[in-house]
Every structure is written in C-alpha cells, then in structure tokens.
C-alpha atoms as a PDB file:
ATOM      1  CA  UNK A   1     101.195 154.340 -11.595  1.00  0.00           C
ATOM      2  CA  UNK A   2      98.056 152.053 -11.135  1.00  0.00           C
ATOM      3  CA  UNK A   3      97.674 149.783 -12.928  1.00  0.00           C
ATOM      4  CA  UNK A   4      94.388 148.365 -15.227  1.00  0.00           C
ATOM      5  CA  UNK A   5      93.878 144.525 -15.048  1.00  0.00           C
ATOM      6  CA  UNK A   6      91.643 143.716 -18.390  1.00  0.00           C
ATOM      7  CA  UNK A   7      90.182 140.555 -19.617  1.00  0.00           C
ATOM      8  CA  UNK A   8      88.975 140.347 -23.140  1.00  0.00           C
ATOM      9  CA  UNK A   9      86.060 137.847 -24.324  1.00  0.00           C
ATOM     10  CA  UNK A  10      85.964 137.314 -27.982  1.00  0.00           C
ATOM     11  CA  UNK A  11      85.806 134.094 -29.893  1.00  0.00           C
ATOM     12  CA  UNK A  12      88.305 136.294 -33.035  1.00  0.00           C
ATOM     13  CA  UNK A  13      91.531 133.713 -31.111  1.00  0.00           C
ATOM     14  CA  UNK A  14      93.492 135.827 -33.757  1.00  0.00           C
ATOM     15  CA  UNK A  15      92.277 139.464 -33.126  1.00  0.00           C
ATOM     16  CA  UNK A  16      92.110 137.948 -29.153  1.00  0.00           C
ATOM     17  CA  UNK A  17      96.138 137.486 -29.558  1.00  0.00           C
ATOM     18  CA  UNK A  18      97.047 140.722 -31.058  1.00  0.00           C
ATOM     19  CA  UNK A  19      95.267 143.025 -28.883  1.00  0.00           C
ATOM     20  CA  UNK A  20      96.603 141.094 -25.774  1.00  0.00           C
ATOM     21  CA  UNK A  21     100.252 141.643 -26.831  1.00  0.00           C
ATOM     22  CA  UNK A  22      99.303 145.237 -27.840  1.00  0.00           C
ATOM     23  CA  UNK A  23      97.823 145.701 -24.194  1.00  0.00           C
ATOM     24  CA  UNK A  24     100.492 144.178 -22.258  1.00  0.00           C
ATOM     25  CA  UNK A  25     102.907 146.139 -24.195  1.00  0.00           C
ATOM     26  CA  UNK A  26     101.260 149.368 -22.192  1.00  0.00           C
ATOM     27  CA  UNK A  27     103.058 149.954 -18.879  1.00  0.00           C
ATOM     28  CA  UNK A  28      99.867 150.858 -16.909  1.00  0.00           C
ATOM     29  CA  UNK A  29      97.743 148.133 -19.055  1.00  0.00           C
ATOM     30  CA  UNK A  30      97.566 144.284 -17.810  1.00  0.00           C
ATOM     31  CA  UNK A  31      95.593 141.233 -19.265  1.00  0.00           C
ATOM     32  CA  UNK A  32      94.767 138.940 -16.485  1.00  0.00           C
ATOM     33  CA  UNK A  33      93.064 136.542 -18.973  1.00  0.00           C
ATOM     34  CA  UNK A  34      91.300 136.009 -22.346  1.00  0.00           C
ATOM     35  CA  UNK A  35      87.872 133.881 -22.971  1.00  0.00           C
ATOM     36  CA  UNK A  36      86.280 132.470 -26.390  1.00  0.00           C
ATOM     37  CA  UNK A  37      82.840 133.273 -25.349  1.00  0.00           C
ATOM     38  CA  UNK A  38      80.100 134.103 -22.417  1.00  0.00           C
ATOM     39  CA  UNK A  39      80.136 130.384 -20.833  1.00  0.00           C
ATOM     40  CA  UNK A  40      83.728 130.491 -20.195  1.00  0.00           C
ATOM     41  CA  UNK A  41      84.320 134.054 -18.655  1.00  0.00           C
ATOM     42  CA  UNK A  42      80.762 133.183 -16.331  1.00  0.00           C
ATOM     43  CA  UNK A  43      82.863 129.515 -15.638  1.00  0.00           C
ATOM     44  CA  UNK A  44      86.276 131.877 -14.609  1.00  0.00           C
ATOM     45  CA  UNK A  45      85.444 134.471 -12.745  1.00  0.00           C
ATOM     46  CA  UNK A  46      84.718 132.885  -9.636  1.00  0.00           C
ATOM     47  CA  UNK A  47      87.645 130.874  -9.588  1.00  0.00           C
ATOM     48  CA  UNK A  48      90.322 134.112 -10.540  1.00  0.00           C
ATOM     49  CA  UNK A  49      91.862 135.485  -7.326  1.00  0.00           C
ATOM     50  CA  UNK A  50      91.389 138.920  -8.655  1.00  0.00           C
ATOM     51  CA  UNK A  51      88.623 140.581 -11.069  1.00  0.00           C
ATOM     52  CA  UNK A  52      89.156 142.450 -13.752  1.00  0.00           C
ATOM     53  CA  UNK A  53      88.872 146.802 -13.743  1.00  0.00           C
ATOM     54  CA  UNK A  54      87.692 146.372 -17.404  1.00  0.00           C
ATOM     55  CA  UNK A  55      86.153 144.108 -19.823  1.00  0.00           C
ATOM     56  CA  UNK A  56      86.507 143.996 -23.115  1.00  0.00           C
ATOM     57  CA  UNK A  57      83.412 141.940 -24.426  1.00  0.00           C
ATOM     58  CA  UNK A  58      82.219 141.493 -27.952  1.00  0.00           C
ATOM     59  CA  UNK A  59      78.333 141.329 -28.651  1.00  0.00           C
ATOM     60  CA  UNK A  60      77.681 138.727 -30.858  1.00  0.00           C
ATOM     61  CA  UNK A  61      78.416 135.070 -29.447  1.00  0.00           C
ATOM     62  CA  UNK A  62      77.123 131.727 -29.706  1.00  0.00           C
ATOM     63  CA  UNK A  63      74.829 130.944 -26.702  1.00  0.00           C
ATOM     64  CA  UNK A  64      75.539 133.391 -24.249  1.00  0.00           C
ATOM     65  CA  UNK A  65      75.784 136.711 -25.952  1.00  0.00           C
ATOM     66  CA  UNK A  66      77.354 140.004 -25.555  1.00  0.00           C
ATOM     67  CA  UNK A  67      74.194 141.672 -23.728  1.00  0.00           C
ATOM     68  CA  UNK A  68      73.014 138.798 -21.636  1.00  0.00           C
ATOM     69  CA  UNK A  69      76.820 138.472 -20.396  1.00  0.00           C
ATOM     70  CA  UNK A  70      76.501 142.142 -19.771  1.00  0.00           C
ATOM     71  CA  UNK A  71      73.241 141.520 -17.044  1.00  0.00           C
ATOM     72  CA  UNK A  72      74.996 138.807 -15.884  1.00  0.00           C
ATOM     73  CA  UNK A  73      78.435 140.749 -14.866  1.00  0.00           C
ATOM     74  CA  UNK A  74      75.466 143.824 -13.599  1.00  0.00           C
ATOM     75  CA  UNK A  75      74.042 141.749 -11.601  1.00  0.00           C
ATOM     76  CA  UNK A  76      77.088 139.557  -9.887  1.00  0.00           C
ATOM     77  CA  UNK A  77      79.737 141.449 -10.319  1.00  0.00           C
ATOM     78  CA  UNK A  78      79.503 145.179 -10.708  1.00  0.00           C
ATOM     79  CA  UNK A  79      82.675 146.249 -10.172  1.00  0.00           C
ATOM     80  CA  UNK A  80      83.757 145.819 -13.872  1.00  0.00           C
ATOM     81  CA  UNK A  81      83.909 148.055 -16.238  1.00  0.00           C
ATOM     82  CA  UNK A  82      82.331 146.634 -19.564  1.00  0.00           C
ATOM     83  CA  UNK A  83      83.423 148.045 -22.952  1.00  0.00           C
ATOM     84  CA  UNK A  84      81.576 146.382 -25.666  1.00  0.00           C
ATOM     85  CA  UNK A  85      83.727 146.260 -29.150  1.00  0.00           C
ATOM     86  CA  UNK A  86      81.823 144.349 -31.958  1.00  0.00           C
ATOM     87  CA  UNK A  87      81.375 144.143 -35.444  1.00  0.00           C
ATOM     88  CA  UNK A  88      77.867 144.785 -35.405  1.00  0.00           C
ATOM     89  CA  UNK A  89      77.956 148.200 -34.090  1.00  0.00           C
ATOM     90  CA  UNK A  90      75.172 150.777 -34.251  1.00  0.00           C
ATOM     91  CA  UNK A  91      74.546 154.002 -32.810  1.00  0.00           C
ATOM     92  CA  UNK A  92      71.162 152.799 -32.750  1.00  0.00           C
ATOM     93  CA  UNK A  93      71.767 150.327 -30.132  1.00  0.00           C
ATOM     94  CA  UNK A  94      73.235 153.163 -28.117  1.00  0.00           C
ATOM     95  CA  UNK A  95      70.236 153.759 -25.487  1.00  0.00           C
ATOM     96  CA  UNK A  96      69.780 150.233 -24.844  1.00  0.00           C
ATOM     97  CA  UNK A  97      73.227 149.351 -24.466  1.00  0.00           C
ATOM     98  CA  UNK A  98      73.854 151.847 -21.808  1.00  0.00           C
ATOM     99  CA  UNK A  99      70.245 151.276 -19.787  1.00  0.00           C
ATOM    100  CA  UNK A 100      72.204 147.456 -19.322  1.00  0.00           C
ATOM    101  CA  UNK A 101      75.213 149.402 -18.165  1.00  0.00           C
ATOM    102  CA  UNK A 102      77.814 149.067 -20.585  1.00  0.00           C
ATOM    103  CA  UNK A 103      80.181 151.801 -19.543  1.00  0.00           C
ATOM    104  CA  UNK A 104      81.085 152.248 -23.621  1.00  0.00           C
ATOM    105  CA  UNK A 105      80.404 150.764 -26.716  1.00  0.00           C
ATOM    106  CA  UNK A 106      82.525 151.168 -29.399  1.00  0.00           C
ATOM    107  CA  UNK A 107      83.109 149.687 -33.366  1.00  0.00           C
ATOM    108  CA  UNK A 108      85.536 146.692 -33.747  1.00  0.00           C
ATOM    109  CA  UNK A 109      87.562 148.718 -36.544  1.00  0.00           C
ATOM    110  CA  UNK A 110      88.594 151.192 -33.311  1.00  0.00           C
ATOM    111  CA  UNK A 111      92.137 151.813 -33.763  1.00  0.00           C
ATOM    112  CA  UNK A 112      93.986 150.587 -30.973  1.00  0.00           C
ATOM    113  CA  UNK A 113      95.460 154.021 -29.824  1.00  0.00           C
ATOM    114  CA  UNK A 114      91.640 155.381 -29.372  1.00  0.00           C
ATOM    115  CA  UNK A 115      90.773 151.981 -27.390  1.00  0.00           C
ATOM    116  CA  UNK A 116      94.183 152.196 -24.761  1.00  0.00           C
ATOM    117  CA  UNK A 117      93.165 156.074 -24.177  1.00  0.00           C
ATOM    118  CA  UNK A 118      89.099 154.705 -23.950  1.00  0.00           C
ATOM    119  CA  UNK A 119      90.230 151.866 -21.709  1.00  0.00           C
ATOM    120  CA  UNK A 120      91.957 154.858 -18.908  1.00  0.00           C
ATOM    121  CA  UNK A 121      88.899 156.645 -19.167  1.00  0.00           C
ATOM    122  CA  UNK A 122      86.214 153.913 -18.175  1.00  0.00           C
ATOM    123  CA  UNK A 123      88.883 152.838 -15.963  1.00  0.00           C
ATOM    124  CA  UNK A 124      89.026 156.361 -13.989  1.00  0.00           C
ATOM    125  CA  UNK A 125      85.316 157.509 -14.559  1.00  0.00           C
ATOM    126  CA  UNK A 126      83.602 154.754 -15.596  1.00  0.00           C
ATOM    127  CA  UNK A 127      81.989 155.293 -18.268  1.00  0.00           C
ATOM    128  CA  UNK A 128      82.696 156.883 -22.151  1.00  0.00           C
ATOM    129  CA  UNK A 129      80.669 158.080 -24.671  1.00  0.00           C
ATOM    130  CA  UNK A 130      80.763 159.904 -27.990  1.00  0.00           C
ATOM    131  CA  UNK A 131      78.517 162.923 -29.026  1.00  0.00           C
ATOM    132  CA  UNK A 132      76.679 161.146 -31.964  1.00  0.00           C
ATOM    133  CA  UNK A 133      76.363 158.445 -28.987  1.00  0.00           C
ATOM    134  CA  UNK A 134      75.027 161.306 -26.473  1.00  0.00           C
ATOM    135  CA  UNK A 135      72.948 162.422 -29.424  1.00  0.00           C
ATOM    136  CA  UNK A 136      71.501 158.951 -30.056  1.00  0.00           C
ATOM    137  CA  UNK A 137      70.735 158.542 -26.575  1.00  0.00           C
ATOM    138  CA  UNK A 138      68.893 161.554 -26.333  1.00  0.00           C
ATOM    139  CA  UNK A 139      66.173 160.251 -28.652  1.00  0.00           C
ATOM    140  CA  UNK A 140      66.004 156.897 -26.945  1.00  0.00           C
ATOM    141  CA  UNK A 141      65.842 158.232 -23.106  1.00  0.00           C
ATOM    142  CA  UNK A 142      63.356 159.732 -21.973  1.00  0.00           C
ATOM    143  CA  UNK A 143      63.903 163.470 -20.752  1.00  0.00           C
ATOM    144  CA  UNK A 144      60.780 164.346 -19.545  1.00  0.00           C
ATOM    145  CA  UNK A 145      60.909 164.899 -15.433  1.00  0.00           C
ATOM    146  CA  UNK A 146      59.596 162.138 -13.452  1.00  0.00           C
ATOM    147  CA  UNK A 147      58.223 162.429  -9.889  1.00  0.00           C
ATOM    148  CA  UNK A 148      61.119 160.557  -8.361  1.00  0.00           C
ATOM    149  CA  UNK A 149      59.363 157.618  -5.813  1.00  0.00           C
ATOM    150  CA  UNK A 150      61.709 156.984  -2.455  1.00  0.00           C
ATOM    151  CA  UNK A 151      61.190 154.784   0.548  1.00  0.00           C
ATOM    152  CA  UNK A 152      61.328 155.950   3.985  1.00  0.00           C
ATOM    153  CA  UNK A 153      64.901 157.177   4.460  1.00  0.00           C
ATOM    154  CA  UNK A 154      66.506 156.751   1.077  1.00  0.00           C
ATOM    155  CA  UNK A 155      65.843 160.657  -0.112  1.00  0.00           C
ATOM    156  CA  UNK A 156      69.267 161.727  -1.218  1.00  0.00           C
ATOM    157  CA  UNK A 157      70.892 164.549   0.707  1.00  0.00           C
ATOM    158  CA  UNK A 158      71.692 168.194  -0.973  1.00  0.00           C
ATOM    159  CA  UNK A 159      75.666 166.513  -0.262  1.00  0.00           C
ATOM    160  CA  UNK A 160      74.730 163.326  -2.423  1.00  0.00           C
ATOM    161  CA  UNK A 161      73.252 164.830  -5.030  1.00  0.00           C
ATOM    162  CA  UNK A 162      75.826 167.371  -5.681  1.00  0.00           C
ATOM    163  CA  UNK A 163      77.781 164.375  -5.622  1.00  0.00           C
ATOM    164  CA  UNK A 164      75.889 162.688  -8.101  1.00  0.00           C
ATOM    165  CA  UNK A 165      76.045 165.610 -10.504  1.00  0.00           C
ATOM    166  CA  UNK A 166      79.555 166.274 -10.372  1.00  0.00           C
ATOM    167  CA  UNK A 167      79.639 162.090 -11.254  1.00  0.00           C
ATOM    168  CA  UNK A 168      77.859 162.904 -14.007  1.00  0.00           C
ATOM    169  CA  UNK A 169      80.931 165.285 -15.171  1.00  0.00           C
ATOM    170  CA  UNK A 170      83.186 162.192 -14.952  1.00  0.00           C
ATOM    171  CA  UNK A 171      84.880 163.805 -11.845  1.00  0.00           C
ATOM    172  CA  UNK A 172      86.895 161.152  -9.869  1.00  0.00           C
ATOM    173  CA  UNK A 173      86.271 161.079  -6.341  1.00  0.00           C
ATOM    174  CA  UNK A 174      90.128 163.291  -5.703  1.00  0.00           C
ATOM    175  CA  UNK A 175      88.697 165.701  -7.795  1.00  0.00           C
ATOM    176  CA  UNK A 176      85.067 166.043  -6.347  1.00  0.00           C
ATOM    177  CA  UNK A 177      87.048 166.032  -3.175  1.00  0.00           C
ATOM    178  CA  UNK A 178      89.337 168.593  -3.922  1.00  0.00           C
ATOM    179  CA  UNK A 179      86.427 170.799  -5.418  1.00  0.00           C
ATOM    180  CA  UNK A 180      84.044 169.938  -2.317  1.00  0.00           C
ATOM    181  CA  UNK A 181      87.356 170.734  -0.160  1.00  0.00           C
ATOM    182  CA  UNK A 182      86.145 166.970   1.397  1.00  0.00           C
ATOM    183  CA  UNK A 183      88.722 164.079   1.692  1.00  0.00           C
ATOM    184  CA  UNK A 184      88.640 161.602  -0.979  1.00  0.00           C
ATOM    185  CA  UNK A 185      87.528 158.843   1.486  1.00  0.00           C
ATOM    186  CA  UNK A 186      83.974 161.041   2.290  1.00  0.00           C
ATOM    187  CA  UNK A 187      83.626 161.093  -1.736  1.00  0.00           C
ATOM    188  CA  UNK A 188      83.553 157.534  -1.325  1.00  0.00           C
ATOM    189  CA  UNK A 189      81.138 157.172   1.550  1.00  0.00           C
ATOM    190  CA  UNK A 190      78.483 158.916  -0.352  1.00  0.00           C
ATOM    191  CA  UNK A 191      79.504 157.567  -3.567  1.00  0.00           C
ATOM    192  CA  UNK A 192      78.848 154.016  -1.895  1.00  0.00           C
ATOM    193  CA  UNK A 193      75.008 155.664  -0.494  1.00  0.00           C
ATOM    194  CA  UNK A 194      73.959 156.545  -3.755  1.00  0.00           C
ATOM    195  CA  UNK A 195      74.588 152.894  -4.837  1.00  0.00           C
ATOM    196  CA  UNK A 196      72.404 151.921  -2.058  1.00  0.00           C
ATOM    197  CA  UNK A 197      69.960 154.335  -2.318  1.00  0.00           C
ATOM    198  CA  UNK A 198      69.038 154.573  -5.762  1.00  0.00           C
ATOM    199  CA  UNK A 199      69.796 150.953  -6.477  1.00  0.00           C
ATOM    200  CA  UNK A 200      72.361 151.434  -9.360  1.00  0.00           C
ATOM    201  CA  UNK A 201      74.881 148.903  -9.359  1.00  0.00           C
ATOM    202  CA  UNK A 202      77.796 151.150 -11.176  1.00  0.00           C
ATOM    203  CA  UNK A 203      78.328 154.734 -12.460  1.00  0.00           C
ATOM    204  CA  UNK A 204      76.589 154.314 -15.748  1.00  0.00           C
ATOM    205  CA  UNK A 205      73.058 153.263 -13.534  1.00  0.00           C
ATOM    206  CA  UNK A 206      73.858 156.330 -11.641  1.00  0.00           C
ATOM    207  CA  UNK A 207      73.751 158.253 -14.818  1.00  0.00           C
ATOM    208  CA  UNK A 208      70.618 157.152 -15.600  1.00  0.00           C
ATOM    209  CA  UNK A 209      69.380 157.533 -12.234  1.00  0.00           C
ATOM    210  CA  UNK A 210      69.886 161.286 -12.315  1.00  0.00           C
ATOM    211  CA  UNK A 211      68.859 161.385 -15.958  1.00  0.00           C
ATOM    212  CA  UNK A 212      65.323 159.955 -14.900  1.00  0.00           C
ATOM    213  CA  UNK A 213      64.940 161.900 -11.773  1.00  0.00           C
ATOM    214  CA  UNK A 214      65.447 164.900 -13.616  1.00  0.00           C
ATOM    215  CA  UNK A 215      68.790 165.480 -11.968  1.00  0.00           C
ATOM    216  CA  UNK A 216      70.531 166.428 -14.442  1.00  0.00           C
ATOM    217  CA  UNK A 217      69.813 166.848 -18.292  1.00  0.00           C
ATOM    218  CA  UNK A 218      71.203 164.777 -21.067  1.00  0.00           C
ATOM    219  CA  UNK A 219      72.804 167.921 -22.450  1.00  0.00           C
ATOM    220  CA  UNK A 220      74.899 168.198 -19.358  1.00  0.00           C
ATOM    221  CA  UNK A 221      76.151 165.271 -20.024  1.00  0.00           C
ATOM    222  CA  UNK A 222      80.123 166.087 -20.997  1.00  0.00           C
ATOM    223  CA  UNK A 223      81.231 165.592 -24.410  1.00  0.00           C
ATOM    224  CA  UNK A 224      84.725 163.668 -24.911  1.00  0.00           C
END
C-alpha cells in the first residue's frame, strides 16, 4: 500500500491537531508536517527532504493567503496536490479556484470520512470535484471552441490527445495503460509531453487545457 504524505496549513492550531491525529490514524495516510500560515509552509518546503502528495490549505490567512499560496506552490512546486478547505466556501468561487489549479475545494464543515476518501482521490487522479461544482464551473468557463494556437512542433499527437481525454476521466496512467494495451511507463512519457506542450503544470491545467481547446466538453467531465 502507498502511502500519502500530507501537510496541512491552517492557522485553527486546534482543528490543525485533530485532523493530524485523525490522518495519521489512517494506515495509507501520513502528515509530514503542519504550518500556521502561507509564510511558513513557503519558509519549509525547501528545507523538507521530501514534499508533500497533498496539501491541505485553508483560504483565508493573514498576509499570504490561501490563493496566492496556491500560485506560489503552481508555479515552484507542481507536484502537490492542493485541496483547499475553508470557512469561506462558495460554489461561486468554483471557476476561479480551479483556473489557479486547486485540484479540489471543499467546505471546512466536511466530515472527515468524505475528506480521507477526497484526499485518495486527488492523490490517484489529481483532481475532485462535485456536480453543483461541475455545474458552477460550467457558467464560469468558457465552452465556446477556440482555434487552439501551437508553436512549431508542439501539436499534440492523435496518442496524446487520447491520452489527455482519458485524463480527463480521472484514469490513472495503469488504467489508460491497460485500456491503450501500452505499459504504464509510455502513459507516463506522454503524460510528461502534454505538460510540456501545452504548458500546464498539473492535471487540473490539463483539464482546462482540453476544456479550452475544445477537447473535450465540460459535460464529459465525470461526476463523483
């Protein structure tokens, strides 16, 4: 069993405490740390010998908040998984939240059983969402086909793009292998070419990607 190395950033010390014992009580669930606000997990992660899968980040902070952490983490370090739990949750914020590639955002009165099953989900497809979520987001992004612009040499083959649909799905790479009949490690190849060709820096900007090169439609999108 693999397991999921979390951090949580919250400046709650008491709701911070309770969810880490609840977490490390799971046997494929492990915090590597806990931080009271932006400024301190930005100060830690370069000095932690491993990163996080998955972070659990609250929105509102003092100075640095929840969505300026979130471009930060994009931009630096894409390889976790951001799951935004706050207090001031909104559907409404839905759209924007996921164009700055939070893989899910979810209410701080989650119970804990829905967060540990949400938490294996980012972790294995990387990203969650809820209909009335997919439904929001469908009035805030754009469906309308664009004319997708390439450079030179970064036009996505038929392979990559049936790739990138079956992404969409939240198929792992064993199973788009398995359905491809290609071995995990050529899922990953072309996994790692769509990053570089469409510029995306996790799943969730691939998402989008295909969204706004008419890929695939926000109705496709799978319902959890």
């Amino acid at each position: 069993m693999n397991t999921i190395s979390i951090g949580i950033v919250d400046d709650d010390t008491l709701i911070v405490s309770l969810l880490q014992d609840y977490l490390n009580a799971k046997e494929d669930i492990s915090v590597l740390f806990t931080a009271e606000s932006g400024e301190d997990l930005m100060d830690l992660l370069p000095r932690i010998p491993k990163l996080p899968d998955v972070l659990l980040l609250d929105l509102k902070m003092k100075k640095l908040d929840g969505v300026e952490v979130t471009l930060e983490l994009k931009a630096h370090y894409p390889s976790i998984k951001v799951i935004v739990v706050s207090s001031h949750y909104k559907n409404s914020f839905m759209g924007f939240m996921f164009k700055t590639g939070v893989a899910a955002f979810l209410p701080k009165g989650i119970s804990p059983i829905e967060l540990v099953e949400i938490i294996r989900i980012v972790a294995e497809n990387g990203f969650y969402f809820k209909e009335d979520q997919l439904e929001m987001i469908r009035t805030q992004i754009s469906n309308k086909p664009q004319k997708p612009v390439f450079n030179y040499g970064n036009v996505l083959s038929e392979r990559e793009i049936e790739i990138l649909r079956l992404i969409t799905k939240q198929k792992t790479a064993k199973e788009i292998g398995e359905s491809l009949f290609i071995t995990q490690r050529t899922v990953e190849g072309h996994k790692n070419n769509l990053f570089v060709k469409t510029g995306a820096k996790n799943i969730a900007g691939l998402v989008i990607y295909a969204i706004q090169n008419n890929i695939i439609r926000m109705e496709d999108l799978p319902l959890i």
